[in-house]
Structures are given as structure tokens and as C-alpha cells.
C-alpha atoms as a PDB file:
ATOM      1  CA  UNK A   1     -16.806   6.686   2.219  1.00  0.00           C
ATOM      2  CA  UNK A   2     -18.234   4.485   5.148  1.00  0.00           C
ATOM      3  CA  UNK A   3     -15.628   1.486   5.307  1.00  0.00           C
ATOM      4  CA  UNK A   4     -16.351  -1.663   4.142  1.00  0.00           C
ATOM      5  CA  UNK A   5     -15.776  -5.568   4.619  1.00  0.00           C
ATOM      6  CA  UNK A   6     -14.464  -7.608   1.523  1.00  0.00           C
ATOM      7  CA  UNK A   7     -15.058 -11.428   2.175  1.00  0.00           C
ATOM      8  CA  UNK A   8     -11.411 -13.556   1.338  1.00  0.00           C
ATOM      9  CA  UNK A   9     -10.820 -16.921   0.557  1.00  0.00           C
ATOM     10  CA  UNK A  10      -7.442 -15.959   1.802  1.00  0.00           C
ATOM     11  CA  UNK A  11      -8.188 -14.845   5.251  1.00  0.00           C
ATOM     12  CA  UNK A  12      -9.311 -15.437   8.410  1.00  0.00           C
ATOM     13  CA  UNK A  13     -12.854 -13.365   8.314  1.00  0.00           C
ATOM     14  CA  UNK A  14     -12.252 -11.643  11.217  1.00  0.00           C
ATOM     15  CA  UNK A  15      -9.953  -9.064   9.424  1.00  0.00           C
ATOM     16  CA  UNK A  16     -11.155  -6.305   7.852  1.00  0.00           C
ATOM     17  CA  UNK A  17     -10.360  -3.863   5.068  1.00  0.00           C
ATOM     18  CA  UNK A  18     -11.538  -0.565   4.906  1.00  0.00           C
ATOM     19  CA  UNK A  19     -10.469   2.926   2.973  1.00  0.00           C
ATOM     20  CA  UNK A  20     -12.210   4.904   5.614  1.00  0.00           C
ATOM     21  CA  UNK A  21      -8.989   7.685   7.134  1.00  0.00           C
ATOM     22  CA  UNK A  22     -10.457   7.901  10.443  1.00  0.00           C
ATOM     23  CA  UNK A  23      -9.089   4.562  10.815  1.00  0.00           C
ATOM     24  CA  UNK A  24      -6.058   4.759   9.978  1.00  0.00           C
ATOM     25  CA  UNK A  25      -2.680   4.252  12.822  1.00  0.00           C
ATOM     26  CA  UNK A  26      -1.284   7.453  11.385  1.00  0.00           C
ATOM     27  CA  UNK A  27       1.852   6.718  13.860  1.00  0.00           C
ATOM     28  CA  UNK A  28       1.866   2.968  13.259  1.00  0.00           C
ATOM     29  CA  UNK A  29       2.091   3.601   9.380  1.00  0.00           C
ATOM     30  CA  UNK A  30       5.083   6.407  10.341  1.00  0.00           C
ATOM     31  CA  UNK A  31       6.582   4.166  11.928  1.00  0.00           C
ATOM     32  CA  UNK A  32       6.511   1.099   9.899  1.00  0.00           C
ATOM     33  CA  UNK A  33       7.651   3.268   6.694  1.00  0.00           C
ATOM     34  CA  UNK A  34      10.889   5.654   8.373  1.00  0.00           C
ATOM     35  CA  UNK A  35      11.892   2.825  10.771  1.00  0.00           C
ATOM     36  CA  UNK A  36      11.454  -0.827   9.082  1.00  0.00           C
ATOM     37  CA  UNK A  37      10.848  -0.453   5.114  1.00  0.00           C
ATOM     38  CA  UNK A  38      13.384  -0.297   2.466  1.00  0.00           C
ATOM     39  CA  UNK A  39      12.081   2.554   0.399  1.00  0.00           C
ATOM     40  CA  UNK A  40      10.746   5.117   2.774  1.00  0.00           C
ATOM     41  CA  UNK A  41      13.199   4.738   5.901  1.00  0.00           C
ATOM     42  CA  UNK A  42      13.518   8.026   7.530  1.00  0.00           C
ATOM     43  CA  UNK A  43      10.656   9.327   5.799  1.00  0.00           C
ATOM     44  CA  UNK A  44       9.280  12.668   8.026  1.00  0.00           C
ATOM     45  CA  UNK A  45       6.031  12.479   9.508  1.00  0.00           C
ATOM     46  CA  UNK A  46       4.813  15.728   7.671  1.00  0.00           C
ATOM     47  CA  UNK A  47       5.618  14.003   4.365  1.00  0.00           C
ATOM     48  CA  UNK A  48       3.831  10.789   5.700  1.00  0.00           C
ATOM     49  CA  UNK A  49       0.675  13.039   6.454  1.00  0.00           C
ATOM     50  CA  UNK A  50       0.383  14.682   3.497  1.00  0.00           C
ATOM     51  CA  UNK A  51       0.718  11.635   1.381  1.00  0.00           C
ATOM     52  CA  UNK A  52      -1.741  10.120   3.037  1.00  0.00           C
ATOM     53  CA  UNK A  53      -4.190  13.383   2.894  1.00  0.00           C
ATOM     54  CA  UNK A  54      -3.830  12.968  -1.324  1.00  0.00           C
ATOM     55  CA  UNK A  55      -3.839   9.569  -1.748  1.00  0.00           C
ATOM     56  CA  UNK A  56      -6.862   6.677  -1.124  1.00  0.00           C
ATOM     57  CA  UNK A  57      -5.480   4.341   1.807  1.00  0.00           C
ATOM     58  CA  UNK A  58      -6.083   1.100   3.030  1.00  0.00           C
ATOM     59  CA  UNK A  59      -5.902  -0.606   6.670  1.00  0.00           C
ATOM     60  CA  UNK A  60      -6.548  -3.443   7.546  1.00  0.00           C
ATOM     61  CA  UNK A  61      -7.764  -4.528  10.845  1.00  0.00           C
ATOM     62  CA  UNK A  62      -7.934  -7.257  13.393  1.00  0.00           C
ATOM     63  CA  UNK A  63     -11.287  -8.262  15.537  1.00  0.00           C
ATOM     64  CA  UNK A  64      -9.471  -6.331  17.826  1.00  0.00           C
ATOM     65  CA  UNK A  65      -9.597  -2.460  15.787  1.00  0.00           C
ATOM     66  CA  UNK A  66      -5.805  -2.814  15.395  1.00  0.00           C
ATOM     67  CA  UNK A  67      -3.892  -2.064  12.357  1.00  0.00           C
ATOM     68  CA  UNK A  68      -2.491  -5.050  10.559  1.00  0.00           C
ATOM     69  CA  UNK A  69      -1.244  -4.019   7.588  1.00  0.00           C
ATOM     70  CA  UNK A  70      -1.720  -0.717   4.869  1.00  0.00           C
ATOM     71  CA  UNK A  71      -1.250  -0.166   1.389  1.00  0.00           C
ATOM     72  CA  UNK A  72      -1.584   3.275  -0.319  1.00  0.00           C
ATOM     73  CA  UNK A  73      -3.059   4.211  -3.634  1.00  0.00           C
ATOM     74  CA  UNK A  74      -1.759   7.620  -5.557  1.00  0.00           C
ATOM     75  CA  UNK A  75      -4.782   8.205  -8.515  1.00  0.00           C
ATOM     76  CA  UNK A  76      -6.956  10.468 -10.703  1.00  0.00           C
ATOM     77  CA  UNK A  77      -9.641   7.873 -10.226  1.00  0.00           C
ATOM     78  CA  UNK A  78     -10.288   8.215 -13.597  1.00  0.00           C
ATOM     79  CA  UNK A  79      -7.603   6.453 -16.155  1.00  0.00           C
ATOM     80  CA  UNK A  80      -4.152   5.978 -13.438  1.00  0.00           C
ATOM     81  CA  UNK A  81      -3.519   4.387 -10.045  1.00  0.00           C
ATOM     82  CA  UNK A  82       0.294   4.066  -8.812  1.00  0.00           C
ATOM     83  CA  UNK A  83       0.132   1.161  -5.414  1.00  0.00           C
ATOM     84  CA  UNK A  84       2.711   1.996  -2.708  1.00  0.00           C
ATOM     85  CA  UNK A  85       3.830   1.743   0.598  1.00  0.00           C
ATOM     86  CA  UNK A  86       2.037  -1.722   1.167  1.00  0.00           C
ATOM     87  CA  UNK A  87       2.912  -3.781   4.154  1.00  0.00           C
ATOM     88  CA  UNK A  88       1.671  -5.905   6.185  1.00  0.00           C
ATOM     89  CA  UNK A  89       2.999  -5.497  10.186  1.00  0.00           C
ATOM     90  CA  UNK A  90       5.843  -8.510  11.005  1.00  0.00           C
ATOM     91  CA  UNK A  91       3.267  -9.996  13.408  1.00  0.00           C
ATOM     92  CA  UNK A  92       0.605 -10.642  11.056  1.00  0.00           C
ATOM     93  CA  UNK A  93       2.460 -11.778   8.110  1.00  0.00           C
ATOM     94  CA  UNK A  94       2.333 -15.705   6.652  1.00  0.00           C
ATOM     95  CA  UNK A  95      -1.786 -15.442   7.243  1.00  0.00           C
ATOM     96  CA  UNK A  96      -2.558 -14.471   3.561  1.00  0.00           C
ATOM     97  CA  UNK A  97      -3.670 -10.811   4.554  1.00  0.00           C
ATOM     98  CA  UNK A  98      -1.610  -9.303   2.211  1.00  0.00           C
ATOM     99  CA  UNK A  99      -3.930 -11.193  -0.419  1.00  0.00           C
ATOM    100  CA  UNK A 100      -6.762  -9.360   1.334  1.00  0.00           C
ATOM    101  CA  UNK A 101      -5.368  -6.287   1.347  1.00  0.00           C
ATOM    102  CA  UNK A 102      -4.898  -6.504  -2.473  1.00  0.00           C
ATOM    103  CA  UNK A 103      -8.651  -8.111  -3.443  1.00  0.00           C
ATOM    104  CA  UNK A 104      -9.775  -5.425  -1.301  1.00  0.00           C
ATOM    105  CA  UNK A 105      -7.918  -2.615  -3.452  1.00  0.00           C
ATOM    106  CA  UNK A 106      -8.288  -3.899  -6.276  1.00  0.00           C
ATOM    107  CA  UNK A 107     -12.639  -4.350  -5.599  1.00  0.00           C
ATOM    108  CA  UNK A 108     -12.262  -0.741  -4.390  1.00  0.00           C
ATOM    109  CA  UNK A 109     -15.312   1.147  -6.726  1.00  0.00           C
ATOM    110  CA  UNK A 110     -13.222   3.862  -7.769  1.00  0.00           C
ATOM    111  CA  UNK A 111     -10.452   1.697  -8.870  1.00  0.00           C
ATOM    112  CA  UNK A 112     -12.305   0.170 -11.577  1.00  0.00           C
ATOM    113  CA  UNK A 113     -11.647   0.504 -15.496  1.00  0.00           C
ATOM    114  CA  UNK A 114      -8.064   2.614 -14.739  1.00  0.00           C
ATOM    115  CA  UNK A 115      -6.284   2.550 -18.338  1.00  0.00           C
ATOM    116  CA  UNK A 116      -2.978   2.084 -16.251  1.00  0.00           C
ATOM    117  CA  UNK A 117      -1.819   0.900 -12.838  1.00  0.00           C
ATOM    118  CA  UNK A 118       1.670   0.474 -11.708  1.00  0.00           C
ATOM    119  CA  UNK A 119       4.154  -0.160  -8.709  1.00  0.00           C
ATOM    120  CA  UNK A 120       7.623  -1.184  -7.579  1.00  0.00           C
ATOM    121  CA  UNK A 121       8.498  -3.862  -5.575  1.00  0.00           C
ATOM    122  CA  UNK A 122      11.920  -4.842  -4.511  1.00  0.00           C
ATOM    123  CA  UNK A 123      10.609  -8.530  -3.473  1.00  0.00           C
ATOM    124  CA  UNK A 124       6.877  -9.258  -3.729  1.00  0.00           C
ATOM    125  CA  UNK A 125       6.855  -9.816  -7.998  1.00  0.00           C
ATOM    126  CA  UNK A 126       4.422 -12.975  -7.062  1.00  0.00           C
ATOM    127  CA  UNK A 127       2.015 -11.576  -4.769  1.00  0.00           C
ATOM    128  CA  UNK A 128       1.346  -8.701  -7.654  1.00  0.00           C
ATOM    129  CA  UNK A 129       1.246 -10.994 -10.399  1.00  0.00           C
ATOM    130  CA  UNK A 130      -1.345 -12.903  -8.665  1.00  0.00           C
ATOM    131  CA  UNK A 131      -3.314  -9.559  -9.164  1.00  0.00           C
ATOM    132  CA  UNK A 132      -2.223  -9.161 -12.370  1.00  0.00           C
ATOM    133  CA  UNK A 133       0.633  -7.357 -12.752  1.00  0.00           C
ATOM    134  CA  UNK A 134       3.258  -7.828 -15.272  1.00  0.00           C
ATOM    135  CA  UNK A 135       6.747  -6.232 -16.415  1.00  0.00           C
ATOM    136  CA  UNK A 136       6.666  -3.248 -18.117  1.00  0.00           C
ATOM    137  CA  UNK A 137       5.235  -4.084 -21.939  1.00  0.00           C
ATOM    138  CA  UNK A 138       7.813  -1.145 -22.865  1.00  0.00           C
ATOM    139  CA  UNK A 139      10.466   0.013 -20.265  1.00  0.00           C
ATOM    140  CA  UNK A 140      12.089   2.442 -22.724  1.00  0.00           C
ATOM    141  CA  UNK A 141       9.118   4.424 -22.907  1.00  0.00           C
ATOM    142  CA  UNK A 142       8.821   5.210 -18.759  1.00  0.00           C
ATOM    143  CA  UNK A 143      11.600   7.756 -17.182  1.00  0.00           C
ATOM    144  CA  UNK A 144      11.872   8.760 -13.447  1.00  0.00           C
ATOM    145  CA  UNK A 145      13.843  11.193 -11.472  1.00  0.00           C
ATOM    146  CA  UNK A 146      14.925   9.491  -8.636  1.00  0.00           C
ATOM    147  CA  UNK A 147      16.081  11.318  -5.343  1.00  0.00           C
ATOM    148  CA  UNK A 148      18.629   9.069  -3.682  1.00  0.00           C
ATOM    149  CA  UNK A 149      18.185   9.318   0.052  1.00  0.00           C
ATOM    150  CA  UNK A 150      15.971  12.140   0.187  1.00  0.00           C
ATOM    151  CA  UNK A 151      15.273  12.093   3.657  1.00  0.00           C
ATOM    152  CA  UNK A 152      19.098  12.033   4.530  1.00  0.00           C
ATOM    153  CA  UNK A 153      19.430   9.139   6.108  1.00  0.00           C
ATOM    154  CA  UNK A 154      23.479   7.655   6.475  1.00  0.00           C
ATOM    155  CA  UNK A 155      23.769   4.888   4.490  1.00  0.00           C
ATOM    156  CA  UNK A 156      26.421   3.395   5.834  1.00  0.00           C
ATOM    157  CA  UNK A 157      28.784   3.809   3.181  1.00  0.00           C
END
């Protein structure tokens, strides 16, 4: 898919947002993920590669070409979508591109008319929301089998 430019009222207009993988800071997103975010930290770059090789991703870039932010979006394309590993580099945040980021996915063609789309989030409920996102309608129906630490990293404990 050739990338693509999604107009914001919540951004400067010289960022852009585009799904194409060609683009992407493969290292950058590595980075960002096993070094500074709370729920991939030590994550191996093979694992990072291969989710990235199944999944439909999203940079966003300065005027410059350079990698602002990313979000990441696990789907059929046809009735589920699971967002994750969305961030937006230190340096760029407060400038609304997170916003972008999320207009753009959510305008993304093959996102449209899912029957279900979920994430997690430790501390961005509001930013979602303003997507529309809500709590879980019925939490006692969804399990998970979580791994903790699966990348054995010492927690400090």
C-alpha cells in the first residue's frame, strides 16, 4: 500500500502518517519497546521483527523522514483488530501527534466495519476514549494467559 497523508486538526501538517513498512525505524521501534516501555522492555529484536512482519504498522514522520511515533495493529481485517505497542518518541510528545496517529488508524481502509477492536493501556484511558473506546461491556466473558516477564528481564525484586 503506497503511504498516505491524513490531514489533523490536531497536528502540525507537516507530520505524516503512513502504513507503508519500508518506512518504518525497525531499530528505533526496538529500541523504544525493550529499552523505555512498560510492557515490552527487553523484548528481542527477532520477536520485534516478526511482529511487525504479521501485523499492519504505523509511523509517523516529521518534515524531516524521521520517526516520531508508531502504533501497531494485530487483525484479520475482516471482523477483529487488537492496537498495541503505540508510542509516541519523548521528544515529540505534548504536540497532539498521538491524536494523529490514532485518526490515522482508525481512517485506515482496511480497518473499517471490524465487529471488535480492543487494547490495553496502563495510562492513556482518555486518549482511547476520545476514539471510542470503552471498558469491557462484559469482563467475565474475556480470559488471557499472561506470561510474566517473558523476555527475562530482572525485575528488581
Amino acid at each position: 500500500m503506497a503511504p498516505y497523508f491524513l490531514p489533523s486538526d490536531f497536528a502540525p501538517v507537516m507530520f505524516t502518517v503512513s502504513p507503508d513498512p519500508a518506512r518504518l525505524d525497525v531499530p528505533l521501534i526496538h529500541r523504544y519497546l525493550s529499552q523505555e516501555s512498560y510492557w515490552a522492555r527487553g523484548i528481542p529484536r527477532e520477536t520485534v521483527d516478526r511482529a511487525l512482519a504479521n501485523s499492519l504498522n504505523f509511523g509517523l514522520y516529521g518534515p524531516d523522514g524521521r520517526q516520531a511515533a508508531f502504533a501497531r495493529v494485530v487483525t484479520d481485517y475482516a471482523t477483529f483488530a487488537w492496537l498495541c505497542d503505540v508510542f509516541v518518541l519523548p521528544e515529540f510528545q505534548g504536540r497532539g501527534l498521538g491524536k494523529q496517529l490514532m485518526q490515522a488508524v482508525f481512517a485506515h481502509p482496511d480497518l473499517q466495519d471490524l465487529r471488535r477492536f480492543l487494547l490495553a493501556t496502563l495510562d492513556a484511558h482518555g486518549l482511547y476514549r476520545r476514539f471510542g473506546f470503552q471498558d469491557l461491556a462484559a469482563p467475565d466473558r474475556y480470559l488471557e494467559i499472561k506470561k510474566l516477564n517473558p523476555y527475562g528481564v530482572p525485575t528488581g525484586n
